[in-house]
Protein backbone atom coordinates (compact mmCIF):
# COMPACT_ATOMS: atom_id res chain seq x y z
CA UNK A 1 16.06 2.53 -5.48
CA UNK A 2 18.46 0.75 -2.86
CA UNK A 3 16.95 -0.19 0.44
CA UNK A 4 17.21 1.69 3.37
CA UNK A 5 19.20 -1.04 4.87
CA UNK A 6 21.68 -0.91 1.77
CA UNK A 7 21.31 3.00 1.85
CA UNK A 8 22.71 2.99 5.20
CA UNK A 9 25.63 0.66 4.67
CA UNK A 10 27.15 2.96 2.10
CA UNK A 11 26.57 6.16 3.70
CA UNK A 12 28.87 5.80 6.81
CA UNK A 13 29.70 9.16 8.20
CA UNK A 14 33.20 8.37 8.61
CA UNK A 15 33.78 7.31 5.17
CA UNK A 16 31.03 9.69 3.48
CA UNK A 17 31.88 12.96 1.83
CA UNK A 18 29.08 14.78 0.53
CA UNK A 19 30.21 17.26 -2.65
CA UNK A 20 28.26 19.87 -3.80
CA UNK A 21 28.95 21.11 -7.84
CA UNK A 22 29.31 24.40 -8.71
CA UNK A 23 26.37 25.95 -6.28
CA UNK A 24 27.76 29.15 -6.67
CA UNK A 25 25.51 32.48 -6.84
CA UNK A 26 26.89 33.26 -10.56
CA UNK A 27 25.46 29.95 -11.42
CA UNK A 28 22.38 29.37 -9.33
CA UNK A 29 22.18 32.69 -7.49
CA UNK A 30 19.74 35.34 -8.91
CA UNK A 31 22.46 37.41 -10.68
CA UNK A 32 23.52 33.61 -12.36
CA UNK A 33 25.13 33.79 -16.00
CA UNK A 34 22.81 31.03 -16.77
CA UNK A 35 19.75 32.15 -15.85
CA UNK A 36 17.61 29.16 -17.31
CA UNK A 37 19.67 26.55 -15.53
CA UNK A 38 19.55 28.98 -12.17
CA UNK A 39 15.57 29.01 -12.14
CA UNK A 40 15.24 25.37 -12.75
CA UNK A 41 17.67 24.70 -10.13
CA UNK A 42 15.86 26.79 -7.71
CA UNK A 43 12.11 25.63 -8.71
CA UNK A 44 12.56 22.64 -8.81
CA UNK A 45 13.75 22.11 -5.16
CA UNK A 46 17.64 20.87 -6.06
CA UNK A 47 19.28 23.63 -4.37
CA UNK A 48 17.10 23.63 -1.67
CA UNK A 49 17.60 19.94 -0.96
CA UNK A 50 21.51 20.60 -1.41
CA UNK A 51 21.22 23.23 1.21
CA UNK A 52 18.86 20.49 3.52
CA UNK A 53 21.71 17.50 2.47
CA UNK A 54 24.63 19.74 3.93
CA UNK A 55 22.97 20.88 6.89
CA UNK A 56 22.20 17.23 7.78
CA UNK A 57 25.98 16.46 6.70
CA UNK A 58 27.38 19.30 9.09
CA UNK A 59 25.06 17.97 11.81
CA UNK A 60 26.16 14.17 11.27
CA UNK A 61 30.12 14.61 11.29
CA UNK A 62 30.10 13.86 7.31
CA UNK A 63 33.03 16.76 5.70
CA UNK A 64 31.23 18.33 2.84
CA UNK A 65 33.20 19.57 0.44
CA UNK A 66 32.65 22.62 -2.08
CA UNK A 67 33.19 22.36 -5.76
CA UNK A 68 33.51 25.74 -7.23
CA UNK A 69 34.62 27.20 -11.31
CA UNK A 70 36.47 30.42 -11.40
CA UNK A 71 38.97 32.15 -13.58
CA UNK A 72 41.19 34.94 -12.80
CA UNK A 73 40.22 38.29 -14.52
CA UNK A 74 43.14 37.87 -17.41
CA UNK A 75 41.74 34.59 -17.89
CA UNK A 76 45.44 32.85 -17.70
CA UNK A 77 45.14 29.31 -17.26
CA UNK A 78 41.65 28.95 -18.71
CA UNK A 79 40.11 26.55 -20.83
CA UNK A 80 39.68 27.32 -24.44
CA UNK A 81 39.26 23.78 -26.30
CA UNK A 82 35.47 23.62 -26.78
CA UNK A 83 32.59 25.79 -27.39
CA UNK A 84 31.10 26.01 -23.43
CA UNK A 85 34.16 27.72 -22.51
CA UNK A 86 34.32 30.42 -25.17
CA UNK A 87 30.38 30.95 -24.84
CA UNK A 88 31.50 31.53 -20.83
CA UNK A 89 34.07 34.26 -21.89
CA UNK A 90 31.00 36.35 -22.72
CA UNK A 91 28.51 36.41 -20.64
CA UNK A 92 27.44 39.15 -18.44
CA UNK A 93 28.38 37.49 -15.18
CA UNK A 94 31.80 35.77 -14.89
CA UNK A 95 32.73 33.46 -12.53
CA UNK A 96 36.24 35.46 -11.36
CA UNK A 97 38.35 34.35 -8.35
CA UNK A 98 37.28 36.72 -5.60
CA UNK A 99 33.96 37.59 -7.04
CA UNK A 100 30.23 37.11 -5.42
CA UNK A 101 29.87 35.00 -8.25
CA UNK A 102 32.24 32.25 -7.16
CA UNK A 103 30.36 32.15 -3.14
CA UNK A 104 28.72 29.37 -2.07
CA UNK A 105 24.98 29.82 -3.17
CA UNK A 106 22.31 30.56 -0.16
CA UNK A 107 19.96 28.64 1.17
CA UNK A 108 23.74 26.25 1.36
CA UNK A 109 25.30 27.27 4.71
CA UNK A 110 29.40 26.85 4.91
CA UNK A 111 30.74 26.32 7.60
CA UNK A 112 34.58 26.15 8.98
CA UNK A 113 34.50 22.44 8.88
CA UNK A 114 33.53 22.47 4.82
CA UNK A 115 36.46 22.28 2.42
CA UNK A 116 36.14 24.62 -0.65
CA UNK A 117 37.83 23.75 -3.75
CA UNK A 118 38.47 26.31 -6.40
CA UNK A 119 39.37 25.35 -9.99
CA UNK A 120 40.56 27.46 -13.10
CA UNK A 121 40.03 25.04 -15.84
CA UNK A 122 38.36 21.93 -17.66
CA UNK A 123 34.99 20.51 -16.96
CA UNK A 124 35.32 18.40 -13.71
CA UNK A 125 35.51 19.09 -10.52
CA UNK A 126 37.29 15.70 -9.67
CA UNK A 127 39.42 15.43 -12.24
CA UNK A 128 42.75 18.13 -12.76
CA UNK A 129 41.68 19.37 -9.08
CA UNK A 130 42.97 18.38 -5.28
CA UNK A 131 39.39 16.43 -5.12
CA UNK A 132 40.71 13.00 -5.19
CA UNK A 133 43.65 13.46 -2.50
CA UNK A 134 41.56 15.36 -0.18
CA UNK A 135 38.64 12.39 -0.62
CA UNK A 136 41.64 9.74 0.26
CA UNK A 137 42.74 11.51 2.88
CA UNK A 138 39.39 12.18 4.80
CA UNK A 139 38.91 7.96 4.45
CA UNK A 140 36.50 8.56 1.66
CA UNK A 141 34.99 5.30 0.11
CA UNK A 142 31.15 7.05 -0.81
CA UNK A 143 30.86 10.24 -2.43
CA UNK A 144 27.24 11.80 -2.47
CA UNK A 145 27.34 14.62 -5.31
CA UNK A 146 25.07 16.85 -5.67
CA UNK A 147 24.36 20.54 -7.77
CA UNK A 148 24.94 21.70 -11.30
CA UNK A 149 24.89 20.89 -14.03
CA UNK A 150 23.26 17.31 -14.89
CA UNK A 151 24.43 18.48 -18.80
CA UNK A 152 28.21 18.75 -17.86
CA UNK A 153 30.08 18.68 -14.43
CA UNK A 154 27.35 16.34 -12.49
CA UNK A 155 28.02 13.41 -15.45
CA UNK A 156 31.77 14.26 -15.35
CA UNK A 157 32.15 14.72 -11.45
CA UNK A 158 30.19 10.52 -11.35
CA UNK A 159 32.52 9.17 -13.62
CA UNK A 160 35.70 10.53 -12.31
CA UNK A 161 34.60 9.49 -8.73
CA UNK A 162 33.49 6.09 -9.96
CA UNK A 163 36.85 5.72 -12.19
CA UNK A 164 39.10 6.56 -9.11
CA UNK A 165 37.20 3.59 -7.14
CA UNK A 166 34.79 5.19 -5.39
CA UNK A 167 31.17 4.21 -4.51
CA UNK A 168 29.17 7.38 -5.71
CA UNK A 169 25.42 8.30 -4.00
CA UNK A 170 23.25 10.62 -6.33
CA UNK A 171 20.41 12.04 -4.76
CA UNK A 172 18.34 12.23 -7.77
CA UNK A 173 16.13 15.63 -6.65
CA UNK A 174 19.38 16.99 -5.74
CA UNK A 175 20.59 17.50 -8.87
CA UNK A 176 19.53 19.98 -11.68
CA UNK A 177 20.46 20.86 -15.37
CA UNK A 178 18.22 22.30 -18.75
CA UNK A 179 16.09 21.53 -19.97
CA UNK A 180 13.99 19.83 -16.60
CA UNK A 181 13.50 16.49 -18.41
CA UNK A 182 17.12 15.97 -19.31
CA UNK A 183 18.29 15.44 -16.17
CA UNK A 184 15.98 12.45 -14.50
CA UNK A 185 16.31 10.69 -18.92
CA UNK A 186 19.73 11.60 -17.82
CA UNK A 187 20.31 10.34 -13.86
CA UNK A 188 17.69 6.95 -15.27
CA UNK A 189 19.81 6.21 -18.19
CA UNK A 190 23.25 6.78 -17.60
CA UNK A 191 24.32 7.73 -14.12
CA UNK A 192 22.16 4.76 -12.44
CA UNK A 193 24.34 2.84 -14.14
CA UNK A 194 27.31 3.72 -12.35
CA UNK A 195 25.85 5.12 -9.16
CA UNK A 196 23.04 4.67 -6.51
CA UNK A 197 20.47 6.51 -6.84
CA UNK A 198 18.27 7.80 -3.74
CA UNK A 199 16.07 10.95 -3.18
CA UNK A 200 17.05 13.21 -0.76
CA UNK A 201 14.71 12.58 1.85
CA UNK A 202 16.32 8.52 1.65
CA UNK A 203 19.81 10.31 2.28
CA UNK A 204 18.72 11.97 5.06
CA UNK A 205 16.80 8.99 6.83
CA UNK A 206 20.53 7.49 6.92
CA UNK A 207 22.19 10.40 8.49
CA UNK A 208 20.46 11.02 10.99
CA UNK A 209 22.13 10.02 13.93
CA UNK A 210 25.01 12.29 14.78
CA UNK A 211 28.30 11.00 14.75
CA UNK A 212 31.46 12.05 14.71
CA UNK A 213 34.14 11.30 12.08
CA UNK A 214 36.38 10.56 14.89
């Protein structure tokens, strides 16, 4: 884990843009399509310290942004190269554009400030989506991602970040996927690699002076 000190070097509010992945209620709300990975997210405290992570964001002057997966009803546009996707087209809850489904999960409040960011296809939420401009053009140099899932769009979300030259935070309990001991074998083996790891409480000793992003 990186010192507090080192912590608070990276996580500048006016270069810091906290991301949250797909913490949408058709995902981790109680009407999710995934219902395993939307109790584990929930028990074990992840979406709960998302929802504490963007509060303190909001309150520090750091722009959160929202990473959400939709498709439109006629499914144009879509995704069809690999099993996930197909297994998606039918399940009881979809994630169409419009939907409940595709809201930003409670307890995560959203405020006029937050920048949602809606995409129709592929696995990332950096990658193929206006994520990277946006990021360059808010002054980004640390992105803090947090959500679902550690099994897909968490991994991809790190590498794209990392391959586009940023410095990526993970807060490690901020972070879910299935089955519960994937995702720290996951976040200790692979992700520390390219990231910084931190809890959330570590995150939120660093932002808690508010300040504006000027």
């Amino acid at each position: 884990m990186p010192s507090h000190a080192q912590l608070s070097e990276l996580l500048d509010p006016a270069s810091t843009v906290l991301l949250t992945v797909e913490c949408q209620q058709g995902v981790v709300g109680p009407d999710s399509a995934l219902p395993e990975l939307a109790r584990e997210a929930r028990s074990s405290g992840a979406l709960r310290n998302v929802a504490r992570l963007v509060a303190a964001a909001h309150h520090s002057g750091v722009q959160v942004i929202h990473a959400i997966a939709e498709r439109r009803p006629d499914g144009r546009g879509a995704s069809r190269n690999a099993r996930l996707f197909r297994a998606a087209e039918r399940l009881a809850v979809r994630q169409l554009a419009g939907s409940t489904a595709v809201r930003v999960a409670p307890p995560i409040e959203v405020t006029e400030e937050d920048i949602v960011v809606r995409r129709l296809h592929g696995l990332s939420p950096v990658h193929g989506t206006e994520v990277d401009a946006l990021l360059r053009n808010l002054g980004c140099r640390t992105l803090v991602v947090t959500g679902v899932s550690a099994n897909v769009a968490i991994p991809n979300a790190v590498f794209d970040a990392v391959n586009l030259g940023y410095t990526v935070v993970v807060p490690a309990d901020a972070v879910a996927g299935v089955p519960a001991e994937y995702t720290p074998a996951m976040i200790r083996h692979t992700l520390a690699l390219v990231a910084t790891v931190a809890t959330t409480d570590e995150v939120l000793g660093c932002l808690q002076r508010p300040r504006g992003r000027g």
